[in-house]
PDB file of N, CA and C in Angstrom:
ATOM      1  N   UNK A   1      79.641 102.716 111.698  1.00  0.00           N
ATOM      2  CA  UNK A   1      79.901 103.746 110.718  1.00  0.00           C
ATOM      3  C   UNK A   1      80.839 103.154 109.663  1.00  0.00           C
ATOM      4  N   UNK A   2      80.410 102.965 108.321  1.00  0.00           N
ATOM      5  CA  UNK A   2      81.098 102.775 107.470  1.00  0.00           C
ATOM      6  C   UNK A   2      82.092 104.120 106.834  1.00  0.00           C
ATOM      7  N   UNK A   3      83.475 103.474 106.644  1.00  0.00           N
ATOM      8  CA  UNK A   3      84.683 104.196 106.389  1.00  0.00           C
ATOM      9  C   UNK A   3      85.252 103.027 104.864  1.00  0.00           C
ATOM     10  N   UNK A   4      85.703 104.936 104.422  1.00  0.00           N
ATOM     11  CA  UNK A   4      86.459 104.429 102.909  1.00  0.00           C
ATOM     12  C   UNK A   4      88.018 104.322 103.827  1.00  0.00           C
ATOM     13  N   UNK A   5      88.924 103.916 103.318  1.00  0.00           N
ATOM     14  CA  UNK A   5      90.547 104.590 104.190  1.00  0.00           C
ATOM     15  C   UNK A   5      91.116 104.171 102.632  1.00  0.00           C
ATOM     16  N   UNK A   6      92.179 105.194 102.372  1.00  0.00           N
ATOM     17  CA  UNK A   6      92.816 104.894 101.038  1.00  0.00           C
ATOM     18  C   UNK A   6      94.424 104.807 102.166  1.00  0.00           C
ATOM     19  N   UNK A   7      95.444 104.270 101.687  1.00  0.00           N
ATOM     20  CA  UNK A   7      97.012 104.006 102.212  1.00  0.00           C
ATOM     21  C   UNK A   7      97.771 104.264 100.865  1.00  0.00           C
ATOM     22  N   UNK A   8      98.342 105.237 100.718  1.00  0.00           N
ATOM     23  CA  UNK A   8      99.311 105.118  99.789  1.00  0.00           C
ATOM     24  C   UNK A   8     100.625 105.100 100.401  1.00  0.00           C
ATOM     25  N   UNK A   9     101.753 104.435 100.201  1.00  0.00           N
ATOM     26  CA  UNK A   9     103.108 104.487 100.790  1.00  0.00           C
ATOM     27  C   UNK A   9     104.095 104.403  99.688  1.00  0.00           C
ATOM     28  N   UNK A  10     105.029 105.534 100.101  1.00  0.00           N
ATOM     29  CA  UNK A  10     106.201 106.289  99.027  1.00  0.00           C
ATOM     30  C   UNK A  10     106.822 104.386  98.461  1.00  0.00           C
ATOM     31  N   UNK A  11     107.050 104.843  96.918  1.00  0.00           N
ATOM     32  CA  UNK A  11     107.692 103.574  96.728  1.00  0.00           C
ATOM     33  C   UNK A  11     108.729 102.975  97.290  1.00  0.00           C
ATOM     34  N   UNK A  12     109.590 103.490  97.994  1.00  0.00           N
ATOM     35  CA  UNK A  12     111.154 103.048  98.715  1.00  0.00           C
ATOM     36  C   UNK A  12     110.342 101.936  99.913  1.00  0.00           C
ATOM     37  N   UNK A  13     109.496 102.653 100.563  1.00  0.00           N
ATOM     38  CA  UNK A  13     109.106 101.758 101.211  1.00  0.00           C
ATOM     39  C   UNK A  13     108.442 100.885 101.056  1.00  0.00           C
ATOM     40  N   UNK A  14     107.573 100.365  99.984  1.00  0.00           N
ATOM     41  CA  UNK A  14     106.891  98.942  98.754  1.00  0.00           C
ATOM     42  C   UNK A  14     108.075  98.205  99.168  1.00  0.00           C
ATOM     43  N   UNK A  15     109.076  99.163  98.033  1.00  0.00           N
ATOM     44  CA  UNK A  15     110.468  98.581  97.512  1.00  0.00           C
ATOM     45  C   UNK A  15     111.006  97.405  98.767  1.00  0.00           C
ATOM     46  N   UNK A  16     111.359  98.471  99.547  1.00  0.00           N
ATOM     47  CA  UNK A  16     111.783  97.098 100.595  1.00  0.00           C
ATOM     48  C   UNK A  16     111.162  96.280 101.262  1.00  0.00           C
ATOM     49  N   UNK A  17     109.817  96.777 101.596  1.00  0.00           N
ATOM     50  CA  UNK A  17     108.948  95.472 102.165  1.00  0.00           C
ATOM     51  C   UNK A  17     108.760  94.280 101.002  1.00  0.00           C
ATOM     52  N   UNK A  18     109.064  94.332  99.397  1.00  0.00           N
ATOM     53  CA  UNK A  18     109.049  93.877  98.481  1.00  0.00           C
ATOM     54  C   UNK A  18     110.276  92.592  98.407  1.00  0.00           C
ATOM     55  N   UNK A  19     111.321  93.356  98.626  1.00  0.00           N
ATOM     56  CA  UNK A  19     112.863  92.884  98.454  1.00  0.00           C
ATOM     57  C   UNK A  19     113.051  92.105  99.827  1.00  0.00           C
ATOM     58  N   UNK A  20     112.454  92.594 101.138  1.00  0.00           N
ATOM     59  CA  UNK A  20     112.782  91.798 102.550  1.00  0.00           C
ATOM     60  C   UNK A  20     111.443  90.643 102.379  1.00  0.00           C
ATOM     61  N   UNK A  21     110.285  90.472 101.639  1.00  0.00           N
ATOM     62  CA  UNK A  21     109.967  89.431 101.447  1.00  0.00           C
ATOM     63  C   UNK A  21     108.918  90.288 102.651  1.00  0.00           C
ATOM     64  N   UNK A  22     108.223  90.581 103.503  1.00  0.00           N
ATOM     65  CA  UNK A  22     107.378  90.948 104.380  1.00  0.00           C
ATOM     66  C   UNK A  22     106.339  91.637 103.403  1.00  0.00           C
ATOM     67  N   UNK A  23     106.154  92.006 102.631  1.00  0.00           N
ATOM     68  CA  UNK A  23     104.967  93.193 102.354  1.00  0.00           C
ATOM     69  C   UNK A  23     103.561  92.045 102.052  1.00  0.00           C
ATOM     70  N   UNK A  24     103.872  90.940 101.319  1.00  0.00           N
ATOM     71  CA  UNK A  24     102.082  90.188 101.719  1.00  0.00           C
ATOM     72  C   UNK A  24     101.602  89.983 102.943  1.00  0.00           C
ATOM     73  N   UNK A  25     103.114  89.220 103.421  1.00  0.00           N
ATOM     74  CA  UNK A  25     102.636  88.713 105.299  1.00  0.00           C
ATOM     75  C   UNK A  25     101.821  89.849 106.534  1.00  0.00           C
ATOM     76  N   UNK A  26     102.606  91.296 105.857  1.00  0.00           N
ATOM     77  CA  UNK A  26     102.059  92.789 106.800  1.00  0.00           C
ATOM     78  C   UNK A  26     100.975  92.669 106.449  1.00  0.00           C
ATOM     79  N   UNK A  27     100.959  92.965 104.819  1.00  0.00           N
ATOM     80  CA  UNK A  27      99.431  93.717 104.076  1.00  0.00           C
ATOM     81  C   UNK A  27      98.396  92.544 104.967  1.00  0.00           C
ATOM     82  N   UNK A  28      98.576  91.260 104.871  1.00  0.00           N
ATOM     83  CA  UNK A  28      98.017  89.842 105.328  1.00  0.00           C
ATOM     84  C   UNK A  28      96.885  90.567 106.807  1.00  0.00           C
ATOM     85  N   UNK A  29      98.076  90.682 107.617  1.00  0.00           N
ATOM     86  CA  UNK A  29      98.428  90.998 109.102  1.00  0.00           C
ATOM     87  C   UNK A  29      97.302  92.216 109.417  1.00  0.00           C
ATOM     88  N   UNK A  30      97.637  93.146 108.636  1.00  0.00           N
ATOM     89  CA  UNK A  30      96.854  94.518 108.850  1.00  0.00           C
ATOM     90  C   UNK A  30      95.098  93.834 108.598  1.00  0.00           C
ATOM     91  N   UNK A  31      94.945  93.343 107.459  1.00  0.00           N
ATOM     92  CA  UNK A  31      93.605  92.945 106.654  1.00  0.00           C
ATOM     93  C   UNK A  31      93.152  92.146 107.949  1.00  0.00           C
ATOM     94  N   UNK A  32      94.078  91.200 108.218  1.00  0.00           N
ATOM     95  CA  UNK A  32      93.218  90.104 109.415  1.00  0.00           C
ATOM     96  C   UNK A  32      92.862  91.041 110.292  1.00  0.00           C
ATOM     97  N   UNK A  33      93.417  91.836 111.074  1.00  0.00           N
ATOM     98  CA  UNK A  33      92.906  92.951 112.357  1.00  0.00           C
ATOM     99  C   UNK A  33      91.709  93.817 111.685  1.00  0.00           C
ATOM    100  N   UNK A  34      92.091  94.313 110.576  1.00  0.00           N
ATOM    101  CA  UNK A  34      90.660  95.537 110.954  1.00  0.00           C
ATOM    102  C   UNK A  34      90.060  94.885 109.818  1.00  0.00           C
ATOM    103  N   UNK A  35      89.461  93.539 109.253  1.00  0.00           N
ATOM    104  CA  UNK A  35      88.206  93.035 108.558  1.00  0.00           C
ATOM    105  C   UNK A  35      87.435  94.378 107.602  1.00  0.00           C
ATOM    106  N   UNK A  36      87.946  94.489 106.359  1.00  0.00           N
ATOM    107  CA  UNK A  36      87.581  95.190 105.766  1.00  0.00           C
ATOM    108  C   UNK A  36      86.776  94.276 104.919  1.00  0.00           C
ATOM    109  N   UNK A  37      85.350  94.936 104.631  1.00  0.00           N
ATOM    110  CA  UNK A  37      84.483  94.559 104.188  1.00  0.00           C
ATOM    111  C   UNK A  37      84.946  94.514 102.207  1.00  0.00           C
ATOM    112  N   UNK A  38      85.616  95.322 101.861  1.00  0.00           N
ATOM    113  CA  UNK A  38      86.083  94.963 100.887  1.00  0.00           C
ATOM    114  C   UNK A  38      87.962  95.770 100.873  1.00  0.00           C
ATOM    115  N   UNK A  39      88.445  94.874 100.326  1.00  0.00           N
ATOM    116  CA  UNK A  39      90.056  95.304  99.647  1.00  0.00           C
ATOM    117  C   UNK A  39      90.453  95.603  98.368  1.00  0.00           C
ATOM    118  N   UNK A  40      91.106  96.532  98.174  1.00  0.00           N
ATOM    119  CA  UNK A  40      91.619  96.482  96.800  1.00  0.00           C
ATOM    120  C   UNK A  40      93.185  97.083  96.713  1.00  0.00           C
ATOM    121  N   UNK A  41      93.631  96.622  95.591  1.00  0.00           N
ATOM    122  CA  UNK A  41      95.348  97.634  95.456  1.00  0.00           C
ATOM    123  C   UNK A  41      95.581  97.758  94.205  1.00  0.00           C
ATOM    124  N   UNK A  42      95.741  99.047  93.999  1.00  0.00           N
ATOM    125  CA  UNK A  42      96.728  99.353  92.884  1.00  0.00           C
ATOM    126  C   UNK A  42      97.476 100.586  93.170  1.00  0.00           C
ATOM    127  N   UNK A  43      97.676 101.127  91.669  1.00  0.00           N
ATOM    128  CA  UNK A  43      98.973 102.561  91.856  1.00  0.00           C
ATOM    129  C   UNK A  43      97.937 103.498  91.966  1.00  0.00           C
ATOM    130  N   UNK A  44      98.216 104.820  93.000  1.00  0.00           N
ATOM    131  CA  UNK A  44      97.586 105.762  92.690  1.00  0.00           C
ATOM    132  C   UNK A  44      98.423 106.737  92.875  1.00  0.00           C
ATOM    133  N   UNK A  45      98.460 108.242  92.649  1.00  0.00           N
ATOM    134  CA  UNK A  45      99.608 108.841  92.028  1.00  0.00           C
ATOM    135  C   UNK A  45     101.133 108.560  92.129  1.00  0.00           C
ATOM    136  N   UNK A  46     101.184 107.257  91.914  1.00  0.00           N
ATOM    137  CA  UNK A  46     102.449 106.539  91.551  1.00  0.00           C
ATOM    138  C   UNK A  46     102.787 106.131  93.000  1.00  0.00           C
ATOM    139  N   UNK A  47     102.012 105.657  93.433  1.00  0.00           N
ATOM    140  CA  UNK A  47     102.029 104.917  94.590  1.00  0.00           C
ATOM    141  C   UNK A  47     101.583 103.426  95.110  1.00  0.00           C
ATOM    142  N   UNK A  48     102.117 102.946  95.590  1.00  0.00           N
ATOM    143  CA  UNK A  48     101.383 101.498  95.698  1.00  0.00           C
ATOM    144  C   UNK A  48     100.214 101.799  96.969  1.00  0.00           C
ATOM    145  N   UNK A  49      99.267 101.674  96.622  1.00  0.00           N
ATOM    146  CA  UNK A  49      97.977 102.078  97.379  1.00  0.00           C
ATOM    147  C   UNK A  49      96.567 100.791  97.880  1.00  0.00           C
ATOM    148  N   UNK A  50      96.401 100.885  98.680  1.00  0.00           N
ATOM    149  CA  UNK A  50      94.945 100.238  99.661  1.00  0.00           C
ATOM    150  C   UNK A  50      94.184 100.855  99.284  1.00  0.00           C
ATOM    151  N   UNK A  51      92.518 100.368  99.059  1.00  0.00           N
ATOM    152  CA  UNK A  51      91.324 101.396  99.105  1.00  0.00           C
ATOM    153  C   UNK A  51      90.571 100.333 100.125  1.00  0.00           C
ATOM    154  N   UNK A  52      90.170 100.579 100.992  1.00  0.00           N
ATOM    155  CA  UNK A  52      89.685  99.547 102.142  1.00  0.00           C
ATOM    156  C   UNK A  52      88.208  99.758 102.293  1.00  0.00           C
ATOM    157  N   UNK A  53      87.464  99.089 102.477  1.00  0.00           N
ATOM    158  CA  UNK A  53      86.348  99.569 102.932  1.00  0.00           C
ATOM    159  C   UNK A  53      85.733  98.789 104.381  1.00  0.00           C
ATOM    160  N   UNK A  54      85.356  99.670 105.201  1.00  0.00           N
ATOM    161  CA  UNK A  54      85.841  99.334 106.997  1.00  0.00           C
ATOM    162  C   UNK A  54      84.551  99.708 107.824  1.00  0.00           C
ATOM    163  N   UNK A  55      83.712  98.871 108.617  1.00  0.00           N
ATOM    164  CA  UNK A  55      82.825  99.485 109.320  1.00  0.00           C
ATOM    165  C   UNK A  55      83.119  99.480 110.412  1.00  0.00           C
ATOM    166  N   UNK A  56      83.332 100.222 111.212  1.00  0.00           N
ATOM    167  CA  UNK A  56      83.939 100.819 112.736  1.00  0.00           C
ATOM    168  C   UNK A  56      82.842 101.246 113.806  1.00  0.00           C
ATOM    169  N   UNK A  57      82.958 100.850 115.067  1.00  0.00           N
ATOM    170  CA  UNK A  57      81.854 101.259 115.872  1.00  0.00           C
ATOM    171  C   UNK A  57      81.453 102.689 116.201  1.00  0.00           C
ATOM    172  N   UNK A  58      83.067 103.290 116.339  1.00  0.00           N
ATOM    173  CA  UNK A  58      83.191 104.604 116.273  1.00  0.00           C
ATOM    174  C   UNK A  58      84.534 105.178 116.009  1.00  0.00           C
ATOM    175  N   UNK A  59      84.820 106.432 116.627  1.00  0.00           N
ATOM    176  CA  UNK A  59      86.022 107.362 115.695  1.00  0.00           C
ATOM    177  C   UNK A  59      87.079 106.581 116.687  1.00  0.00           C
ATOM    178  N   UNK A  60      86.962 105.750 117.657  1.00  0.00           N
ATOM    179  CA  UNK A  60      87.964 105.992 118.990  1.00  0.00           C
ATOM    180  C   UNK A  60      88.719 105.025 118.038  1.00  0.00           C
ATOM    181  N   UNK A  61      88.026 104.234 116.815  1.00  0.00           N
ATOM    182  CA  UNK A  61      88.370 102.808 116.226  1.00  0.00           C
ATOM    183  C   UNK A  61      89.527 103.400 115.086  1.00  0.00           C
ATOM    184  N   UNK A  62      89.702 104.518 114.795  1.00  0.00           N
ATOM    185  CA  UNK A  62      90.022 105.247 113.841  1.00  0.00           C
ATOM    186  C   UNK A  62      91.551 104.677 113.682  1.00  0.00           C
ATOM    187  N   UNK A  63      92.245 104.869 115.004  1.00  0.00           N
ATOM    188  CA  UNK A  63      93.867 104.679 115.071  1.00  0.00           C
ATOM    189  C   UNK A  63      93.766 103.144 114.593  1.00  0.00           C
ATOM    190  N   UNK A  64      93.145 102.301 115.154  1.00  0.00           N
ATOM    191  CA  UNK A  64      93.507 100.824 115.320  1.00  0.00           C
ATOM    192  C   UNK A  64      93.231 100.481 113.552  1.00  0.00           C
ATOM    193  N   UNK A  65      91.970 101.375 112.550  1.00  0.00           N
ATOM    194  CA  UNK A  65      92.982 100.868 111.321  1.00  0.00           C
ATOM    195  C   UNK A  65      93.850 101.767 110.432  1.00  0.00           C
ATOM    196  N   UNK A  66      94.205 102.818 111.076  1.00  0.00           N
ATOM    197  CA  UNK A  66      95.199 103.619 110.274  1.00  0.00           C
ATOM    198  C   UNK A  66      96.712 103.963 111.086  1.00  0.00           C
ATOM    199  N   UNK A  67      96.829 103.246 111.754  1.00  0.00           N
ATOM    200  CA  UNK A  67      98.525 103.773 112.416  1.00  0.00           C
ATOM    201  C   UNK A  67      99.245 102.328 111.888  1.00  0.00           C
ATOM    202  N   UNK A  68      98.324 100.832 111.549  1.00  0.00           N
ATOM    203  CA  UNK A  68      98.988 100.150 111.334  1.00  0.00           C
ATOM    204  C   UNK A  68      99.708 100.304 109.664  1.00  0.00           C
ATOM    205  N   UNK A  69      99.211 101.045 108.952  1.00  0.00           N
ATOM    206  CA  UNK A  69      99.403 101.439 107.548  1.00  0.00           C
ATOM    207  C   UNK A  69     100.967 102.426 107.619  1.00  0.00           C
ATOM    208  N   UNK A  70     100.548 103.512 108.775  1.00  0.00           N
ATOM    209  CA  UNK A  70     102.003 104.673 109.256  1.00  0.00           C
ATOM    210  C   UNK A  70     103.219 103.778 109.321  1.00  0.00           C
ATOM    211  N   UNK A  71     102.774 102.877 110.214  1.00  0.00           N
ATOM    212  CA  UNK A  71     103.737 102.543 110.980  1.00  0.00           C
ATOM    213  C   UNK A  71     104.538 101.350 110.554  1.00  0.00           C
ATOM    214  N   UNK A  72     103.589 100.670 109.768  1.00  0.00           N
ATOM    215  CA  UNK A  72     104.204  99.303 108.622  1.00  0.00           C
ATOM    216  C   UNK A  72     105.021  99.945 107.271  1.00  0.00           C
ATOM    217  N   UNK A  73     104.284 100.735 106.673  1.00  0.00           N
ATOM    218  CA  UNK A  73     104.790 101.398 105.374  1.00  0.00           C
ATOM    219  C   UNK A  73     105.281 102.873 105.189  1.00  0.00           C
ATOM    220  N   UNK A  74     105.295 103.801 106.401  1.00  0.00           N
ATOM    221  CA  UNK A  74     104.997 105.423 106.252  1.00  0.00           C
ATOM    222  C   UNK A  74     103.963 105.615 104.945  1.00  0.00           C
ATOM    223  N   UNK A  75     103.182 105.185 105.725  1.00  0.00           N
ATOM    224  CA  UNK A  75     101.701 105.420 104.033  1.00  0.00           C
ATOM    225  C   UNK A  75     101.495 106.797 104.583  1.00  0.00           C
ATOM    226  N   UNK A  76     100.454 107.835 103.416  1.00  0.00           N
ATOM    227  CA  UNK A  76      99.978 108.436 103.498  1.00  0.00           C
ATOM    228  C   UNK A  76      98.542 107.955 103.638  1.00  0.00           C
ATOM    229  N   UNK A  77      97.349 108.463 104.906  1.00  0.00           N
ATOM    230  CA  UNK A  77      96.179 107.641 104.863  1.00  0.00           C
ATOM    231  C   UNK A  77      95.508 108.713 104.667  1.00  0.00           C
ATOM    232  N   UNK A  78      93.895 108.365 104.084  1.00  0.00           N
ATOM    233  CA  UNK A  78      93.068 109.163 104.140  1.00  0.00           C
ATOM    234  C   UNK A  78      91.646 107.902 104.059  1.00  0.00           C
ATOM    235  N   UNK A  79      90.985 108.658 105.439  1.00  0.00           N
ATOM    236  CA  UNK A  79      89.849 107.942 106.244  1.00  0.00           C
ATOM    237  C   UNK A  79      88.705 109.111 105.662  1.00  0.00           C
ATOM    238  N   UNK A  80      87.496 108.759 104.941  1.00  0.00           N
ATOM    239  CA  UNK A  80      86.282 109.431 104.690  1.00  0.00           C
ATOM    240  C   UNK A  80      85.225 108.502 104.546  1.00  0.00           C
ATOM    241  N   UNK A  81      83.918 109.092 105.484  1.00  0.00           N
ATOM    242  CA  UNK A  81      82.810 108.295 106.110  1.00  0.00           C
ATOM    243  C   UNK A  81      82.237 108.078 104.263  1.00  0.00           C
ATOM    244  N   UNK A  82      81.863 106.725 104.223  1.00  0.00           N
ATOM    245  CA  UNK A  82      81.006 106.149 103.016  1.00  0.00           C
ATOM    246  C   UNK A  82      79.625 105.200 103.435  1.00  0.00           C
ATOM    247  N   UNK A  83      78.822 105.120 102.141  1.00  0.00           N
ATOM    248  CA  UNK A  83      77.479 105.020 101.920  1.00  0.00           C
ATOM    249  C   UNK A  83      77.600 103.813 101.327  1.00  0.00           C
ATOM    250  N   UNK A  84      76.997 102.973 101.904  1.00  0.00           N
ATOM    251  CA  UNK A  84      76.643 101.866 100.554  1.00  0.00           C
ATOM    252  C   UNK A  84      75.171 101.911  99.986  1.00  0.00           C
ATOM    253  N   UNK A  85      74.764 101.463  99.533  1.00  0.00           N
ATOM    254  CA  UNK A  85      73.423 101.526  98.629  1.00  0.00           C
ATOM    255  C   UNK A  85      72.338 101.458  99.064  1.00  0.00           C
ATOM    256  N   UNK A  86      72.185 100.892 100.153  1.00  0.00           N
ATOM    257  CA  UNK A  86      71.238 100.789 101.344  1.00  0.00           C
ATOM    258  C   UNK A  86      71.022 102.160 102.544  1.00  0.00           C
ATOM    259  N   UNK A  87      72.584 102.476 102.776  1.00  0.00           N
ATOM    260  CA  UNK A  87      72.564 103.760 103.232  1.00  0.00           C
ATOM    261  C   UNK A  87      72.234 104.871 102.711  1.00  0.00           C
ATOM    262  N   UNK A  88      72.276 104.940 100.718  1.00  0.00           N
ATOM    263  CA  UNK A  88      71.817 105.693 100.483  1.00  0.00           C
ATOM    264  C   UNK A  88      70.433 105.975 100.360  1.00  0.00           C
ATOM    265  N   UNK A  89      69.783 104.611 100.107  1.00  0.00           N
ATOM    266  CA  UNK A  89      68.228 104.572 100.143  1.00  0.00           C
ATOM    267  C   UNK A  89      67.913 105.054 101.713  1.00  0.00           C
ATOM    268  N   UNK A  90      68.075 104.634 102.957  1.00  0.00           N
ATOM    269  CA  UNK A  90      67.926 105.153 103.977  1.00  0.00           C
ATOM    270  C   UNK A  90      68.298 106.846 104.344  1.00  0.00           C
ATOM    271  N   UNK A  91      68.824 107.521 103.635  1.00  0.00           N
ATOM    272  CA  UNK A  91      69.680 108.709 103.427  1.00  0.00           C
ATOM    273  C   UNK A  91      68.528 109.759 102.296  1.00  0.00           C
ATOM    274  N   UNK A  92      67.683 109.032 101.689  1.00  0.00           N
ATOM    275  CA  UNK A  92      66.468 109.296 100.278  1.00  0.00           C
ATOM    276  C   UNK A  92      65.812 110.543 101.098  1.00  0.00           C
ATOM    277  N   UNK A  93      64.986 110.578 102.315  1.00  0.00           N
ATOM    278  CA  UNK A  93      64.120 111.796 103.024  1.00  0.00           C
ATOM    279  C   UNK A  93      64.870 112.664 103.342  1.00  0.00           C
ATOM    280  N   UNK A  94      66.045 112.582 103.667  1.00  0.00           N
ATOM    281  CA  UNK A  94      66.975 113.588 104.656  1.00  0.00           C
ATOM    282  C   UNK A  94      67.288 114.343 103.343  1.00  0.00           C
ATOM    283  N   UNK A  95      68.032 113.609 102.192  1.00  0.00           N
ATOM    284  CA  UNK A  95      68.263 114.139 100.983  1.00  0.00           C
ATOM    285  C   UNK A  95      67.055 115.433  99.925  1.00  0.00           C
ATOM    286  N   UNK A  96      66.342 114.933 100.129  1.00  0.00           N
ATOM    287  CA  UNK A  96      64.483 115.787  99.726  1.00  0.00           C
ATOM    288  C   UNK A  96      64.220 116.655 100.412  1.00  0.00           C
ATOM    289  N   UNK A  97      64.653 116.505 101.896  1.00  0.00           N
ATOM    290  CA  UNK A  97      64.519 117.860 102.733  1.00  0.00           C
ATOM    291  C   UNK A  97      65.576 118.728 102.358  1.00  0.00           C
ATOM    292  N   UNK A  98      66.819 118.111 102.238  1.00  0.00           N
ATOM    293  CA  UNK A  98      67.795 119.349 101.600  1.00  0.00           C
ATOM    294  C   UNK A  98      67.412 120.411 100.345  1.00  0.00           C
ATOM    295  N   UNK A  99      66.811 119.501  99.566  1.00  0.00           N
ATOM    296  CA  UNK A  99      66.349 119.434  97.558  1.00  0.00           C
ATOM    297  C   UNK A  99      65.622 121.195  98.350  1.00  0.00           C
ATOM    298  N   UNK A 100      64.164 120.353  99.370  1.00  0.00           N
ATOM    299  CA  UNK A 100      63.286 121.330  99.183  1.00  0.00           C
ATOM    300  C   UNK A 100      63.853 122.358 100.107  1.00  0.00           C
ATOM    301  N   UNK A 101      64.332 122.614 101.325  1.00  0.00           N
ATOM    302  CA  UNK A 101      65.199 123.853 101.780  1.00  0.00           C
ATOM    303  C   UNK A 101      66.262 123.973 100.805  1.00  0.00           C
ATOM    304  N   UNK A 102      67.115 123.844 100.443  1.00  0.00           N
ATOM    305  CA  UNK A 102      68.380 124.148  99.629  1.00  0.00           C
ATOM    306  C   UNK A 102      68.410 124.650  97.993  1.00  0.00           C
ATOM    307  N   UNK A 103      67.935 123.631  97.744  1.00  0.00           N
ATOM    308  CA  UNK A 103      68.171 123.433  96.509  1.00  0.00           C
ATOM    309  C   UNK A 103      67.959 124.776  95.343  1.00  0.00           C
ATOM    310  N   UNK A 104      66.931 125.800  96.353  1.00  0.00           N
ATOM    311  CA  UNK A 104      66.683 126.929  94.846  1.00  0.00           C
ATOM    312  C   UNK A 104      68.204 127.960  95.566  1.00  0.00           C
ATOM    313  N   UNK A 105      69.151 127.687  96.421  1.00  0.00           N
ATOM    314  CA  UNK A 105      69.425 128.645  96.546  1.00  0.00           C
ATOM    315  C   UNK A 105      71.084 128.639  95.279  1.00  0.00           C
ATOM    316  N   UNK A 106      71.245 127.350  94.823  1.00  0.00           N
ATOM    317  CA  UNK A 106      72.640 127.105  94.244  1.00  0.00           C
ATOM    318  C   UNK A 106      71.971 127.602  92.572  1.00  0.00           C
ATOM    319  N   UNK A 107      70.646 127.312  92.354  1.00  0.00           N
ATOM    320  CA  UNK A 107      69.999 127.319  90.692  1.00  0.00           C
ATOM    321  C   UNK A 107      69.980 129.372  90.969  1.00  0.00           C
ATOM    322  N   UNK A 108      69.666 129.932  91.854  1.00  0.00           N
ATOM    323  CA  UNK A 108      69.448 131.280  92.184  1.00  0.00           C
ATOM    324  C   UNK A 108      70.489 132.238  91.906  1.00  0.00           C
ATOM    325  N   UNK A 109      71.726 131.603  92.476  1.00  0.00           N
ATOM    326  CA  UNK A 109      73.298 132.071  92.125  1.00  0.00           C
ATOM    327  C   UNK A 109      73.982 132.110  90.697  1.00  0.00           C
ATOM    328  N   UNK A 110      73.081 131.272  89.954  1.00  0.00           N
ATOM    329  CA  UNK A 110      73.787 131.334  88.468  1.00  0.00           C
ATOM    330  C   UNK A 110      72.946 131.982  87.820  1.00  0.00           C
TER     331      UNK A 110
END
């Protein structure tokens, strides 16, 4: 199951993993354990932030990549299941069955 996980952590805590010289070696540390298929960082609402992208066998995998984010930085995490492009083409029939059950009932309401 592919997973988005975003980490944002309050700046005080950047700040000092910044100033004690640890915050590449962690960020390093965390990335080597849970192999995210892609990484990225910048600010997001004024936060120094992760956007990870993570394929996991299942939910039990959930803690092993988000407590190391709590517990290194007090991040705020947020884990939501994602699609890559292939999944969405595989995802194309299931989607058409929605179109044709669903779909007149949202055009019906307006």
């Amino acid at each position: 199951m592919r997973i988005f996980l975003k980490a944002s952590f309050p700046v005080e805590a950047g700040n000092r993993a910044i100033k004690d010289g640890s915050i590449g070696k962690t960020i390093q540390s965390i990335l080597d354990e849970c192999k995210p298929e892609a990484a990225y960082f910048t600010d997001h609402g004024g936060q120094r932030t992760a956007f990870l992208f993570l394929d996991i066998q299942d939910a039990s995998q959930i803690p092993v990549v988000a407590e190391p984010w709590f517990l290194a930085f007090n991040a705020n995490v947020e884990i939501h299941p994602a699609m890559n492009a292939a999944d969405l083409a595989k995802a194309g029939p299931r989607i058409e069955q929605a179109v044709k059950k669903y779909g007149h009932l949202a055009t019906a309401a307006h």
